[in-house]
Structures are given as structure tokens and as C-alpha cells.
C-alpha atoms as a PDB file:
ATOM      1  CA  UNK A   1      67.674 167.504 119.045  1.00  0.00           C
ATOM      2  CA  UNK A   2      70.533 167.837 116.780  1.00  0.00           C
ATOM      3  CA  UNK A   3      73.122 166.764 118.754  1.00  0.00           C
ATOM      4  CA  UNK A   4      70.740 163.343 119.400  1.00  0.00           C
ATOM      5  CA  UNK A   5      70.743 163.424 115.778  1.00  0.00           C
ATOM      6  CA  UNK A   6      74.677 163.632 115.262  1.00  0.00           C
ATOM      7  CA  UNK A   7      74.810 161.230 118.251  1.00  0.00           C
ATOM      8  CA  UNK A   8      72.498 158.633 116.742  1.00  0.00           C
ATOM      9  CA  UNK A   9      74.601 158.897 113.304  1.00  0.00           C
ATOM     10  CA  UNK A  10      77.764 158.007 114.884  1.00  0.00           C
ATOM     11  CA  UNK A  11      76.586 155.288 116.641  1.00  0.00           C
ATOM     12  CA  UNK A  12      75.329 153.840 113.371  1.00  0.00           C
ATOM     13  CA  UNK A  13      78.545 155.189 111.849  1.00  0.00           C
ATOM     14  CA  UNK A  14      80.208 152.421 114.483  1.00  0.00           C
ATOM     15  CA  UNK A  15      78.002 150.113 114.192  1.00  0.00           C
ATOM     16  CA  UNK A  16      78.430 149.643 110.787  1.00  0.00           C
ATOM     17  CA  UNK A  17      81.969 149.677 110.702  1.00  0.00           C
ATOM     18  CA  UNK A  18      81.985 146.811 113.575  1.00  0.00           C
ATOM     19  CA  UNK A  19      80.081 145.006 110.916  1.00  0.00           C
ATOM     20  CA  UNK A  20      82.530 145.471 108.464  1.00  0.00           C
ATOM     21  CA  UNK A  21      85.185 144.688 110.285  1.00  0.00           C
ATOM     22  CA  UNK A  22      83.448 141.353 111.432  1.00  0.00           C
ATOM     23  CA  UNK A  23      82.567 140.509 107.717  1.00  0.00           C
ATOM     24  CA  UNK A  24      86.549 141.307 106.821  1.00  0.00           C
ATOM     25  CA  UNK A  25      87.394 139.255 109.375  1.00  0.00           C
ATOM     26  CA  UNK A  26      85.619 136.379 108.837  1.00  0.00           C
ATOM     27  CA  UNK A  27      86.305 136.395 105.278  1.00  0.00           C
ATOM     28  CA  UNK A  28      90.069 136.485 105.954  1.00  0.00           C
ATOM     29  CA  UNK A  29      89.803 133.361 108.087  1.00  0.00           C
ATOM     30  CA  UNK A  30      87.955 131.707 105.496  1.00  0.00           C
ATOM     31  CA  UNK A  31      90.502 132.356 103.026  1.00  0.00           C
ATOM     32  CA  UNK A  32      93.048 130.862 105.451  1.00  0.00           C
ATOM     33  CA  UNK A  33      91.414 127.724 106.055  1.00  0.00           C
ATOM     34  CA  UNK A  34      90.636 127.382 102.589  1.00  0.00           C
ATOM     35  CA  UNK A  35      94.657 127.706 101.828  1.00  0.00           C
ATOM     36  CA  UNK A  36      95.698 125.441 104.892  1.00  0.00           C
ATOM     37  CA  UNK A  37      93.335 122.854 103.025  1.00  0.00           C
ATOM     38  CA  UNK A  38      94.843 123.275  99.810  1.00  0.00           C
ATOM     39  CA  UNK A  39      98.539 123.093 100.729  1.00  0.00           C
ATOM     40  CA  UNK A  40      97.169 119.629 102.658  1.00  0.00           C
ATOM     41  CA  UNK A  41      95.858 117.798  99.763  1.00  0.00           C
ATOM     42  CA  UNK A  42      98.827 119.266  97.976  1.00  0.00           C
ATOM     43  CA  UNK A  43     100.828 117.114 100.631  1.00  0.00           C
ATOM     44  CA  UNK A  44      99.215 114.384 100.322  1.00  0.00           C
ATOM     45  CA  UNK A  45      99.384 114.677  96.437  1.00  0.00           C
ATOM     46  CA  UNK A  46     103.187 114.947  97.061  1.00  0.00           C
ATOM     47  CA  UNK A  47     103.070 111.267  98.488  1.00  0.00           C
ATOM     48  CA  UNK A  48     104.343 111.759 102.175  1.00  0.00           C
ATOM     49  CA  UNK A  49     105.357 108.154 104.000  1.00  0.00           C
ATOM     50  CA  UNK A  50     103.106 108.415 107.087  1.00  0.00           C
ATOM     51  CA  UNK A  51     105.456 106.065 108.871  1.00  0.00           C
ATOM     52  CA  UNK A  52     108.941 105.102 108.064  1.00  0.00           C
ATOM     53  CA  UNK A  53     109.989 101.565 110.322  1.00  0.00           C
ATOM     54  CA  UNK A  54     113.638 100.382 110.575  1.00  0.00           C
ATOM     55  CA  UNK A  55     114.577  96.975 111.119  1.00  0.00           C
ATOM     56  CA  UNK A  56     111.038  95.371 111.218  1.00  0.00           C
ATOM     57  CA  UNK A  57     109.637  92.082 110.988  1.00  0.00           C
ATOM     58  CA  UNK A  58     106.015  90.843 109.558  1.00  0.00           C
ATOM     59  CA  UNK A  59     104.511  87.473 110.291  1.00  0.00           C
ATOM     60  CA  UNK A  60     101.246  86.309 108.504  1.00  0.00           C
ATOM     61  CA  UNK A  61      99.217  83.477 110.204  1.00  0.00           C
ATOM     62  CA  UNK A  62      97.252  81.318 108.893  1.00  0.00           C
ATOM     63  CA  UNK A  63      93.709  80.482 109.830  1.00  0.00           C
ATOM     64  CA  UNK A  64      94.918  77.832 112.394  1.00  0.00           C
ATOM     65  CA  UNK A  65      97.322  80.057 114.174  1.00  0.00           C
ATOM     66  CA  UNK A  66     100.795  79.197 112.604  1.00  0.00           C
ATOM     67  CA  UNK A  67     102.966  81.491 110.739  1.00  0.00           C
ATOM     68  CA  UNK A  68     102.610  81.324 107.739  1.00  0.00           C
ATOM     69  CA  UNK A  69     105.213  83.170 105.711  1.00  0.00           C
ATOM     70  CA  UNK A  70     107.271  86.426 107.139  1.00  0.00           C
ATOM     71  CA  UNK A  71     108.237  89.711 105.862  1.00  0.00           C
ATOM     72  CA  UNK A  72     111.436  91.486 107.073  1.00  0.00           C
ATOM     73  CA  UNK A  73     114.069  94.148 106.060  1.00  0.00           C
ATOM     74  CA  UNK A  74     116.446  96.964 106.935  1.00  0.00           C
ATOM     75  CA  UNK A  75     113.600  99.410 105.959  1.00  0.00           C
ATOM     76  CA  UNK A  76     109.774  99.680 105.629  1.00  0.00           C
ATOM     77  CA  UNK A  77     108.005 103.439 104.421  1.00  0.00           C
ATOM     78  CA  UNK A  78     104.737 103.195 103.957  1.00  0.00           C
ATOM     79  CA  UNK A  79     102.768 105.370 101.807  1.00  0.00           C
ATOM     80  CA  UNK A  80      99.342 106.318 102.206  1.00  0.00           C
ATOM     81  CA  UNK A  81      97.931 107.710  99.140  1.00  0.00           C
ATOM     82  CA  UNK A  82      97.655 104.255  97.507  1.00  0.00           C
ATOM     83  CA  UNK A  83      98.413 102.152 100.906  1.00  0.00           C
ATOM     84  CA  UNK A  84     101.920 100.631  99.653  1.00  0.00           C
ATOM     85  CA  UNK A  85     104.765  99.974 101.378  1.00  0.00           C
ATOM     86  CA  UNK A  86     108.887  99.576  99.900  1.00  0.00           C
ATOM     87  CA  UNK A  87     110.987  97.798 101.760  1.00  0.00           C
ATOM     88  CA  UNK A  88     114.536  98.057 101.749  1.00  0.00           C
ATOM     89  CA  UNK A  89     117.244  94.790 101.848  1.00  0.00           C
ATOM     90  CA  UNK A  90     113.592  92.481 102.186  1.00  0.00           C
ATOM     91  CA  UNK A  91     113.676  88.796 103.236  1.00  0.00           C
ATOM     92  CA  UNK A  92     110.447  86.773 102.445  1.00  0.00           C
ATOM     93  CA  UNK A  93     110.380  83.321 104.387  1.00  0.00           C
ATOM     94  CA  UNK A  94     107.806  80.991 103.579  1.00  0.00           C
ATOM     95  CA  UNK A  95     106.845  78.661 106.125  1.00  0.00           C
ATOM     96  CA  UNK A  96     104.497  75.814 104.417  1.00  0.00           C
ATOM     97  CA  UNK A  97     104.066  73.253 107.196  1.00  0.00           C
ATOM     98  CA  UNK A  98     105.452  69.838 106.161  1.00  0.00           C
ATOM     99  CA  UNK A  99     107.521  71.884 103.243  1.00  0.00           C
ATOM    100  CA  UNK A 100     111.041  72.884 103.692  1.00  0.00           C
ATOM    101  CA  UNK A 101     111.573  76.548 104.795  1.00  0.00           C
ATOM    102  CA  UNK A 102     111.993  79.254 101.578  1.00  0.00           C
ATOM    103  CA  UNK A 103     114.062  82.441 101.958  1.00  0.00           C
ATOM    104  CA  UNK A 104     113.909  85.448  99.587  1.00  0.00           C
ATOM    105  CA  UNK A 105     116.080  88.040  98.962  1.00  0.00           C
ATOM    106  CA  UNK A 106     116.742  91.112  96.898  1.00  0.00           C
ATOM    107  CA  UNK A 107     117.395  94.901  97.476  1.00  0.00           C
ATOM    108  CA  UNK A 108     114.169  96.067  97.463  1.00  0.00           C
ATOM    109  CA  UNK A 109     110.262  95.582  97.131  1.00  0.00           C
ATOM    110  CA  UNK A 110     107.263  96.742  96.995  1.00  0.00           C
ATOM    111  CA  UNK A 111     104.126  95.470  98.831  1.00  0.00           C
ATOM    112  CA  UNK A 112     100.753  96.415  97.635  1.00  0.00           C
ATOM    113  CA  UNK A 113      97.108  94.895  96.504  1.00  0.00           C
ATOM    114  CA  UNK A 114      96.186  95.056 100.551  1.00  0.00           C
ATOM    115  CA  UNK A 115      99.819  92.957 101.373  1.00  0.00           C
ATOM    116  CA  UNK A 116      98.787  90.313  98.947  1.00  0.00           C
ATOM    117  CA  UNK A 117     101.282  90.816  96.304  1.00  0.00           C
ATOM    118  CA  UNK A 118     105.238  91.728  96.877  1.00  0.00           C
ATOM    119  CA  UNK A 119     107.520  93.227  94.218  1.00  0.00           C
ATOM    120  CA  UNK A 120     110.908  92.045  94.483  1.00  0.00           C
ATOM    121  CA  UNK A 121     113.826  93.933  92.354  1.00  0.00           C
ATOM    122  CA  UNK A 122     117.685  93.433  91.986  1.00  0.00           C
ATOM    123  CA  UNK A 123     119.756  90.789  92.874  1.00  0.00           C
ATOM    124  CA  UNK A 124     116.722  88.232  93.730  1.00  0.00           C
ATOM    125  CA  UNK A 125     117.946  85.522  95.149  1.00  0.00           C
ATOM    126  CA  UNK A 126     115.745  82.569  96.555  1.00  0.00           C
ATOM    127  CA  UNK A 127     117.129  79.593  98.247  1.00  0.00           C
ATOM    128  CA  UNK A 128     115.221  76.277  99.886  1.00  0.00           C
ATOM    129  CA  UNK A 129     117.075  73.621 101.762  1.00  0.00           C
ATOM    130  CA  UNK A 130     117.152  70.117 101.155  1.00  0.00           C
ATOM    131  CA  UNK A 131     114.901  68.321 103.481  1.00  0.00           C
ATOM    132  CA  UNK A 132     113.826  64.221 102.988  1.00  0.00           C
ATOM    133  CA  UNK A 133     113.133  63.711  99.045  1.00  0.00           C
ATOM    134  CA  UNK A 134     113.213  67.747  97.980  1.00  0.00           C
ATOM    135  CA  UNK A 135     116.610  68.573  97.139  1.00  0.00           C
ATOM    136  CA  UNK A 136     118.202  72.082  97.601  1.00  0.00           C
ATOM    137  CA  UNK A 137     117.277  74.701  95.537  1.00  0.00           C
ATOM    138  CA  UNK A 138     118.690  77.721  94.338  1.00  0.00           C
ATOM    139  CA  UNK A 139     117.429  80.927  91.835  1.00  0.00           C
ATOM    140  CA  UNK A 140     118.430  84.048  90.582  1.00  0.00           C
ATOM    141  CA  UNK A 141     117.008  86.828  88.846  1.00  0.00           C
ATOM    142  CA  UNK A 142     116.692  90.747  88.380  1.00  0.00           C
ATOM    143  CA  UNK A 143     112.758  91.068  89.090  1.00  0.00           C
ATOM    144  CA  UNK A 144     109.907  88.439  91.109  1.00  0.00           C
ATOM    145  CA  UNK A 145     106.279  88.765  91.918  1.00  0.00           C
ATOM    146  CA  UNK A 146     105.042  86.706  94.964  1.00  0.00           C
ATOM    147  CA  UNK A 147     101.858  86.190  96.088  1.00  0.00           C
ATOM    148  CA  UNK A 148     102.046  84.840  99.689  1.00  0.00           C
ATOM    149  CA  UNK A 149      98.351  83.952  99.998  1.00  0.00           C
ATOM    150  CA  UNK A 150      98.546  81.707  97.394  1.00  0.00           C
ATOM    151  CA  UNK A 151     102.017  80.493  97.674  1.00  0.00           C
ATOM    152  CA  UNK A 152     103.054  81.101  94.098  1.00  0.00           C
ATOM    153  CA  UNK A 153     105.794  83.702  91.972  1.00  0.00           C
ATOM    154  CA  UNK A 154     106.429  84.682  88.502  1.00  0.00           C
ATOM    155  CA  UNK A 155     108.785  87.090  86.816  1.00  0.00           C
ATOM    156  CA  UNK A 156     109.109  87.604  83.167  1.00  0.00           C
ATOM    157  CA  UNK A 157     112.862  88.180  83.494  1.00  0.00           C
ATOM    158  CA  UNK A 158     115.130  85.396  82.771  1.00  0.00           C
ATOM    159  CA  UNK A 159     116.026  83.019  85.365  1.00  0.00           C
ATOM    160  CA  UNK A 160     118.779  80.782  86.511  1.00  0.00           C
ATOM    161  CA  UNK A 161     117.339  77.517  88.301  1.00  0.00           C
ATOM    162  CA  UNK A 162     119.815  75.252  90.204  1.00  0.00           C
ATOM    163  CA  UNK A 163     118.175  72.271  91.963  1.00  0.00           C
ATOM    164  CA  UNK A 164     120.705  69.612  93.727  1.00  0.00           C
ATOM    165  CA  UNK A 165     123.344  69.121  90.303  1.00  0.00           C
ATOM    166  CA  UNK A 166     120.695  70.316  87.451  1.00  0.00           C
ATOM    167  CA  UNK A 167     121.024  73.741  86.150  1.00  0.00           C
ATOM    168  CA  UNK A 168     118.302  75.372  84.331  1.00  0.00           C
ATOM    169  CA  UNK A 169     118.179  78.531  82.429  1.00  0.00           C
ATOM    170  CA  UNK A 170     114.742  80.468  81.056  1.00  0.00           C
ATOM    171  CA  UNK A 171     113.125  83.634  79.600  1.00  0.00           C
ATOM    172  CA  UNK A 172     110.829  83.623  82.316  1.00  0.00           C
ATOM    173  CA  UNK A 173     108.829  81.662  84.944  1.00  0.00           C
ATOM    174  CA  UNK A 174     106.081  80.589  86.949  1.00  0.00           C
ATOM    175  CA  UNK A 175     106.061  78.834  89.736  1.00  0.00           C
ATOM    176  CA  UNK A 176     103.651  77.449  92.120  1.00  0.00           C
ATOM    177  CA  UNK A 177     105.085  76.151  95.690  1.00  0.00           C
ATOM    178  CA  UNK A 178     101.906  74.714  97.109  1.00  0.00           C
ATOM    179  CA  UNK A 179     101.729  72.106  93.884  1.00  0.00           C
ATOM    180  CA  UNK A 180     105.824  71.969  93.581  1.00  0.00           C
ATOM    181  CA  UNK A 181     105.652  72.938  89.884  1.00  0.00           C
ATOM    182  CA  UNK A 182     107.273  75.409  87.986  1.00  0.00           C
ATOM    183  CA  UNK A 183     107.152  76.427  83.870  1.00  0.00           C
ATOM    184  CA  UNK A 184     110.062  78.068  82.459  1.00  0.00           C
ATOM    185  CA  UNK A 185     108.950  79.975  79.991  1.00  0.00           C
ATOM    186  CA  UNK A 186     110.733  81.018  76.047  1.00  0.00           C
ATOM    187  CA  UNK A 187     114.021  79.813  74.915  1.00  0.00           C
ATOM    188  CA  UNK A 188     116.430  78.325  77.842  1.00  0.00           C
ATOM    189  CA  UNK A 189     118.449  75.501  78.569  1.00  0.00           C
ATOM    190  CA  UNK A 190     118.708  72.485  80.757  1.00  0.00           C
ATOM    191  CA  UNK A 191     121.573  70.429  81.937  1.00  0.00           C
ATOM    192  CA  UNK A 192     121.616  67.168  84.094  1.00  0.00           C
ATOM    193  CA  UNK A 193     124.571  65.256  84.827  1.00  0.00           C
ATOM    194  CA  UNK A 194     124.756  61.848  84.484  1.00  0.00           C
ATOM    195  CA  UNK A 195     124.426  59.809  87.600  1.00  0.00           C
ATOM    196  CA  UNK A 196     126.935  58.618  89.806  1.00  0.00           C
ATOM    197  CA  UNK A 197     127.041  54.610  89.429  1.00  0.00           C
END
């Protein structure tokens, strides 16, 4: 009877240590999942591209089924944690039907607001070819904001405007393709030559 008794005890004695084992166990694990999860939203804090794309090209449609304006460059990282993308060496052509053809340049951007809004900085150049009554167009600045979907820009960095022999010079501008106008904004200068007799 006492050896049942000794004999019972140890099994218990296991028994109890399996448990404790298990519970060790399981609270180890936890701990390690709980980490893994950490040092993921720590990555994602960090702002990880999820997808880096070299030498791309964009095309927007419109409604009808013709392109509207495209989006290209050398490089395109997108970022997740606020769904942006910066592009590297970008060209922006607008295509507006019976309009002459736009092209955009600069060394970088930024697209954002769900790809309705692109940040252009340094060296922004835009150029527009003559085409029946529009004459050429050229314009330079440091900094432009374009909204494709409604076929407009702005900066609030001075510009230089050149459109067939007119040169003009502002503080800022906004501009408006769709409607063909444009408003220079603070202090700037205009000169038109005289015309050829």
C-alpha cells in the first residue's frame, strides 16, 4: 500500500511538471509572437517601400477610353504607410484632346492624395509646342503642384514664363490648362516686343 502510495505521488509529481512545462511553453511562444508583432509595426513605422519600379510608365484614361495624361521616370518607390509614391527624373505629359501635347520635367516628385496631386521639385521645366493659334511655351521654376484630374498647377515659387517672344517673370502662379489662363502672382515683370511690320 505504500509503495501504491509513493507510486501515485510520482505520477502526480509528473503530471504536474508536464503541466508546467506546457504552461512555460506556451507562455514563451506567446512572448515570441508578441515580439515578432512588435518589431513588424516597428517596420512599418520605419516606412519600408513595398515596391521599388525602375524605368516605368503610367497612363491615366479618361472616361471615354483615351489617355489622358502620363506619368513616367527613371524611378518609382512606393510607400505604404501613407500610400505615396517619389519618383525619380519624372516626366508628366498631358494629353488634352484638341490641345497641344504638355511635357513636365524636374528631378523628382511626389505623388499622393490617391494619384490626384504630383509634387514636382528642382529644375521644373514645362514645355508645350506650338500648334495652330497657341504658340510655344516655355517655364521654369524650383517647385510645381499639378493636379492631373483637373488639369491645373500652381507653385508659390517664382516663375519664368516664355510664350512665342514674350517673357514673363512672377512671385508665383496659377494656372489652369483646361480654361488656358494663368495669374502670376506678387511683384514680376513683363516684356513684349514690338511687332515685326
Amino acid at each position: 500500500m505504500r509503495n501504491q502510495r509513493i507510486a501515485h505521488r510520482y505520477r502526480v509529481s509528473i503530471g504536474m511538471l508536464l503541466a508546467l512545462f506546457g504552461a512555460l511553453g506556451s507562455f514563451w511562444l506567446l512572448q515570441l509572437m508578441n515580439r515578432a508583432g512588435e518589431e513588424m509595426e516597428a517596420g512599418i513605422k520605419i516606412d519600408e517601400p513595398d515596391y521599388i519600379v525602375a524605368g516605368f510608365s503610367f497612363v491615366r484614361m479618361t472616361k471615354d477610353g483615351r489617355p489622358s495624361y502620363i506619368i513616367s521616370g527613371d524611378k518609382l518607390t512606393h510607400r505604404p504607410s501613407d500610400d505615396s509614391s517619389l519618383i525619380d527624373k519624372p516626366v508628366v505629359r498631358s494629353l488634352s484632346g484638341d490641345k497641344p501635347p504638355m511635357d513636365i520635367r524636374a528631378e523628382r516628385a511626389r505623388v499622393d492624395q490617391e494619384n490626384t496631386r504630383v509634387t514636382l521639385q528642382e529644375n521644373v521645366r514645362i514645355n508645350r509646342a506650338a500648334e495652330g493659334t497657341s504658340r510655344e511655351m516655355e517655364m521654369t521654376t524650383q517647385a510645381l503642384t499639378i493636379f492631373p484630374e483637373e488639369d491645373r498647377m500652381e507653385t508659390d515659387k517664382p516663375v519664368h514664363l516664355r510664350m512665342g517672344n514674350a517673357t514673363v517673370t512672377g512671385a508665383g502662379m496659377k494656372a489652369n490648362n483646361a480654361t488656358r489662363q494663368v495669374a502670376l502672382q506678387g511683384r514680376g515683370t513683363l516684356v513684349y516686343p514690338p511687332r515685326g511690320r
